[in-house]
Protein backbone atom coordinates (compact mmCIF):
# COMPACT_ATOMS: atom_id res chain seq x y z
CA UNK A 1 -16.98 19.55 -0.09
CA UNK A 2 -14.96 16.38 -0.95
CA UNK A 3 -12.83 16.79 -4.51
CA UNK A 4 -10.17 14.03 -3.34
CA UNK A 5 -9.48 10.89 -2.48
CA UNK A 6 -6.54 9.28 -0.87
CA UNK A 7 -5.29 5.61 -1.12
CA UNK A 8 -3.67 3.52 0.35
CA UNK A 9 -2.13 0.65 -1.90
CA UNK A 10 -1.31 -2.83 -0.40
CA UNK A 11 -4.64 -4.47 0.56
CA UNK A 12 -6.57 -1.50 -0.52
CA UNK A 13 -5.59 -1.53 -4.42
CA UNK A 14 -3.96 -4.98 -4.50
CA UNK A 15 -3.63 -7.65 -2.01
CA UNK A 16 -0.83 -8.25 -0.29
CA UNK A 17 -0.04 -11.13 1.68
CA UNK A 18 3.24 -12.87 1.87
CA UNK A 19 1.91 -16.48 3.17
CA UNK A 20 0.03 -16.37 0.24
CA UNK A 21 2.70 -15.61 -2.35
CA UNK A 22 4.76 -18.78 -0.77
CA UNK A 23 2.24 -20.99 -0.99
CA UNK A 24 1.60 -20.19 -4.38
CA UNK A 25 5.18 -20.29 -5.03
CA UNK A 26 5.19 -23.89 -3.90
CA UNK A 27 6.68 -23.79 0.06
CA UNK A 28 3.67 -25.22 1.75
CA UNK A 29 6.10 -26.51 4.73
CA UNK A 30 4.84 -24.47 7.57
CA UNK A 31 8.50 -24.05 9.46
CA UNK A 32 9.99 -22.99 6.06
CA UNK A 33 7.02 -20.65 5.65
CA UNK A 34 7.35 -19.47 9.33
CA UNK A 35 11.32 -18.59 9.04
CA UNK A 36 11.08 -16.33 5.36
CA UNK A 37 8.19 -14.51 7.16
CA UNK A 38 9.97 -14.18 10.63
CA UNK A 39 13.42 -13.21 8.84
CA UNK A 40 11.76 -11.27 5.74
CA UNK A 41 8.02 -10.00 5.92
CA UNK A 42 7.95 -9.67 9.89
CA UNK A 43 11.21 -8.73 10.33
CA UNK A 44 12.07 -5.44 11.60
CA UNK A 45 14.26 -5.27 8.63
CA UNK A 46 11.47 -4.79 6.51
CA UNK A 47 10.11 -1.50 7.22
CA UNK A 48 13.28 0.12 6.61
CA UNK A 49 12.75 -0.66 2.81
CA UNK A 50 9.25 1.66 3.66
CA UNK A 51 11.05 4.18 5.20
CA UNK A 52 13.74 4.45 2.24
CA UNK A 53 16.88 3.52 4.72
CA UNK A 54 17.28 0.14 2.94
CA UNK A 55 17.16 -1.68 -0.31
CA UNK A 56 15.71 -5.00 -1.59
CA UNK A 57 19.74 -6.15 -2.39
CA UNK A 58 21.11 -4.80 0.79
CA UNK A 59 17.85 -6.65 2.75
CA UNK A 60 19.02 -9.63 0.49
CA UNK A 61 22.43 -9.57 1.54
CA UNK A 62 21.36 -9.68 4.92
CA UNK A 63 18.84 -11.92 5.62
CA UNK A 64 20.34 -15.10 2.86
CA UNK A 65 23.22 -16.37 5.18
CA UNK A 66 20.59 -17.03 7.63
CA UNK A 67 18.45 -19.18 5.86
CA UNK A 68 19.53 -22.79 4.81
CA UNK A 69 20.40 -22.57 0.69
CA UNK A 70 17.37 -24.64 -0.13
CA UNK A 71 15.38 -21.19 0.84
CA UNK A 72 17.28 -18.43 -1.29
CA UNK A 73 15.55 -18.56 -3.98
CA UNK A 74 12.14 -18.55 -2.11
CA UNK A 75 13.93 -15.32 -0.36
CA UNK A 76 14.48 -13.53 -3.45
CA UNK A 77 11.21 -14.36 -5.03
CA UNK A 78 9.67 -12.67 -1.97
CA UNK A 79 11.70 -9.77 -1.30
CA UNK A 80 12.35 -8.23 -5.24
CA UNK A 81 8.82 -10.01 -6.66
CA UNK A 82 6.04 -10.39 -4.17
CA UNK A 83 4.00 -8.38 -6.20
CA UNK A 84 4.31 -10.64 -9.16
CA UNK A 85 1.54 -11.42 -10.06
CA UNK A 86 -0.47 -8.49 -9.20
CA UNK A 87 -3.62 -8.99 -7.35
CA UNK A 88 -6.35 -6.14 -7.06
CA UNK A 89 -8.68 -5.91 -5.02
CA UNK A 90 -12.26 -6.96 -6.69
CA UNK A 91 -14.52 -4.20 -7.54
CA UNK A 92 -11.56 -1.38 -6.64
CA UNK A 93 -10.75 -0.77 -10.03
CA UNK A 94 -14.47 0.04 -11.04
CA UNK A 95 -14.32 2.38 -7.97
CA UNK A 96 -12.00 4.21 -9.15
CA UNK A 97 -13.58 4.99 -12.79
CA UNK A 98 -16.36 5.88 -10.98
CA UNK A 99 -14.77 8.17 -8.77
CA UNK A 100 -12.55 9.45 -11.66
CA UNK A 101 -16.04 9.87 -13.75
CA UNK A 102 -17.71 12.28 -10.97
CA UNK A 103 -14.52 14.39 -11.13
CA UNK A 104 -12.67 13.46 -7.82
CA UNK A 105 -9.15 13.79 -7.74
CA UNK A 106 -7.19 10.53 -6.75
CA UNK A 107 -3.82 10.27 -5.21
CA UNK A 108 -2.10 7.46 -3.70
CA UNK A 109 -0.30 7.24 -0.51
CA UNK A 110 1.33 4.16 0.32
CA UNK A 111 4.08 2.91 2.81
CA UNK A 112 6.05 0.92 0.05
CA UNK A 113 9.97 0.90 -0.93
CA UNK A 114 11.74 2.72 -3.67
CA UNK A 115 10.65 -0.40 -6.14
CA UNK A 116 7.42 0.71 -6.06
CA UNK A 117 7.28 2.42 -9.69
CA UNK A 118 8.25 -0.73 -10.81
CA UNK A 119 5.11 -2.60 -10.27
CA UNK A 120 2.59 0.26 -10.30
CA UNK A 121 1.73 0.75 -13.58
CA UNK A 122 0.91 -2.78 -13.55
CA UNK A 123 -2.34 -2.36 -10.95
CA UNK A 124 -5.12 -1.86 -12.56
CA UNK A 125 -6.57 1.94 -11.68
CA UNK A 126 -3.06 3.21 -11.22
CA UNK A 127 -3.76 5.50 -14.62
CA UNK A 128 -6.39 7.07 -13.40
CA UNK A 129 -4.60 8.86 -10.23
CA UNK A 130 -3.59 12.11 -10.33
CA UNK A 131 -0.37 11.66 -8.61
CA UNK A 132 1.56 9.05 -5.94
CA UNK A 133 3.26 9.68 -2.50
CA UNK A 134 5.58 6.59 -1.68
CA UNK A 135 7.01 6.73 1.58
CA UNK A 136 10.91 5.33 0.63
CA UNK A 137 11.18 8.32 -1.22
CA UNK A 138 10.00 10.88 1.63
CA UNK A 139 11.96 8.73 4.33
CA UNK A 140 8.87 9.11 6.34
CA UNK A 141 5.79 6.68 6.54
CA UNK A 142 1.97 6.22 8.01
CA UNK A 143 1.39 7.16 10.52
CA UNK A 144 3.60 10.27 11.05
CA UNK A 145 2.14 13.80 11.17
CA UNK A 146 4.86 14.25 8.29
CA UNK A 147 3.65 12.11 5.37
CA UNK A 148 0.24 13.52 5.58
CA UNK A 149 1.79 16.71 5.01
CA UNK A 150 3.92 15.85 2.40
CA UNK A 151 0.55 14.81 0.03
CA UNK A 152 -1.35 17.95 1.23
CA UNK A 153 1.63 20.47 0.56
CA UNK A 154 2.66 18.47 -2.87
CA UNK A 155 -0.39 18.70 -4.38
CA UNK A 156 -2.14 21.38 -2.75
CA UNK A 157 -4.77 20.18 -0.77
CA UNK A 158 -6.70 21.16 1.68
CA UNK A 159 -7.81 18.37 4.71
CA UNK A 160 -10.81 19.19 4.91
CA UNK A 161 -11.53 18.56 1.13
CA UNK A 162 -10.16 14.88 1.26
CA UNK A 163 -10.81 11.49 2.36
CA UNK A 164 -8.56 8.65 2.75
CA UNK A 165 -8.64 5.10 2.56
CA UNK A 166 -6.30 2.95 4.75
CA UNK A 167 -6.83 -0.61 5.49
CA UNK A 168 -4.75 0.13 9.15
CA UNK A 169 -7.25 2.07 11.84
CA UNK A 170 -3.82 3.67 12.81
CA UNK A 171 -2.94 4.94 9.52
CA UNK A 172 -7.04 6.47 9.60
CA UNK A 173 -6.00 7.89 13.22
CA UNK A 174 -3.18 10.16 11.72
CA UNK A 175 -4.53 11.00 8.82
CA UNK A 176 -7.70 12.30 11.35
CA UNK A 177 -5.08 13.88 13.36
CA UNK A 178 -3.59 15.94 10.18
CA UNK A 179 -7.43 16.89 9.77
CA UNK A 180 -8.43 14.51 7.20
CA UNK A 181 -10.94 12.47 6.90
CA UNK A 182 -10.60 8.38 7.00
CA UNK A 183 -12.32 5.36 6.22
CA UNK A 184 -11.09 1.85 7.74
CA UNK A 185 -10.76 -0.68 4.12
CA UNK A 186 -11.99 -3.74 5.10
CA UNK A 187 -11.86 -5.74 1.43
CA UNK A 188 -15.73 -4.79 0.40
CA UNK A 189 -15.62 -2.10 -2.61
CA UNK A 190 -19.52 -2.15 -2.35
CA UNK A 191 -19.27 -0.96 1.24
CA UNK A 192 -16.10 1.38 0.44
CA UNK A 193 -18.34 3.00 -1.93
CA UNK A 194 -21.71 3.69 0.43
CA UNK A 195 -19.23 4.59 3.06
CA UNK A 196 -17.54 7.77 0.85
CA UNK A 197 -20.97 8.63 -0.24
CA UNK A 198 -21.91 8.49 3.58
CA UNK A 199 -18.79 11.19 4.10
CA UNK A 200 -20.42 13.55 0.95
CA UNK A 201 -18.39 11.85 -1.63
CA UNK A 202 -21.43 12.73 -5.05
CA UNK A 203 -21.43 10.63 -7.61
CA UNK A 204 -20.57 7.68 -6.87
């Protein structure tokens, strides 16, 4: 029988995109795009804040002398506020209640850096989970065997009693291999929904 539900957080609760939040930041110049996202988002620097081996000031501190001047402040805007504002996710939220309503138990577990307290609060939902697993703080991160274990030992859980919800099909693959069941997010709440009751989910 399934009593929980796992989440993941960017582009599951909230969108994330870093294109998006220069754009709407003003930098429509697609080189000056191109370098923040090659030297911040894509960088290989950046999953280190996920993993908990680096912070937003000491990513900072790297990555500003090289960019031109004209681009720091675009570079700090990304790295300490890309979640401001916050974007959900339509129809997640009312998910959520509804899950929340049948008596599921909800827990997030999200790659995401030790700022991620910060912000979460601010997504609407977050109040309704039952507790959070944030990989910076576990210095371990989807898809290791590890993290998986971390939320089932943490909270007591058993697998076979959950379901999580990852918009990465390799994320889904190691929870599957830690014996949990996965569904692939693909943006669509309506089919997120049919697709949990599909896996037993009542309810909902």
């Amino acid at each position: 029988m399934i009593t929980t539900l796992l989440f993941d957080m960017g582009n599951v609760l909230i969108h994330y995109d870093p294109q998006h939040f220069l754009e709407r930041m003003g930098l429509t110049g697609p080189q000056d795009q191109e370098l923040l996202l090659r030297e911040i988002s894509h960088s290989p620097l950046w999953p280190k804040l996920d993993e908990g081996e680096m912070t937003e000031g000491e990513l900072e501190a790297l990555v500003l002398p090289r960019l031109p001047e004209r681009l720091h402040s675009y570079a700090h805007q990304l790295i300490f506020h890309w979640d401001d504002p916050i974007e959900p996710i339509p129809g997640m939220a009312a998910l959520l209640e509804d899950c929340k309503k049948a008596g599921l138990k909800l827990y997030l577990l999200s790659n995401a850096s030790r700022r991620q307290p910060e912000y979460w609060g601010n997504i609407p939902g977050s109040a309704l989970f039952d507790g959070t697993v944030v990989s910076a703080f576990y210095r371990c991160v989807k898809p290791q065997r590890e993290i998986y274990q971390v939320v089932l030992e943490k909270f007591g859980l058993s697998p076979e009693s959950c379901v999580f919800v990852d918009d990465v099909a390799e994320n889904i693959a190691g929870a599957q291999a830690a014996g949990i069941q996965g569904v692939v997010f693909t943006g669509d709440a309506d089919l997120l929904r049919t697709q949990l009751r599909s896996l037993g989910v009542e309810g909902i």
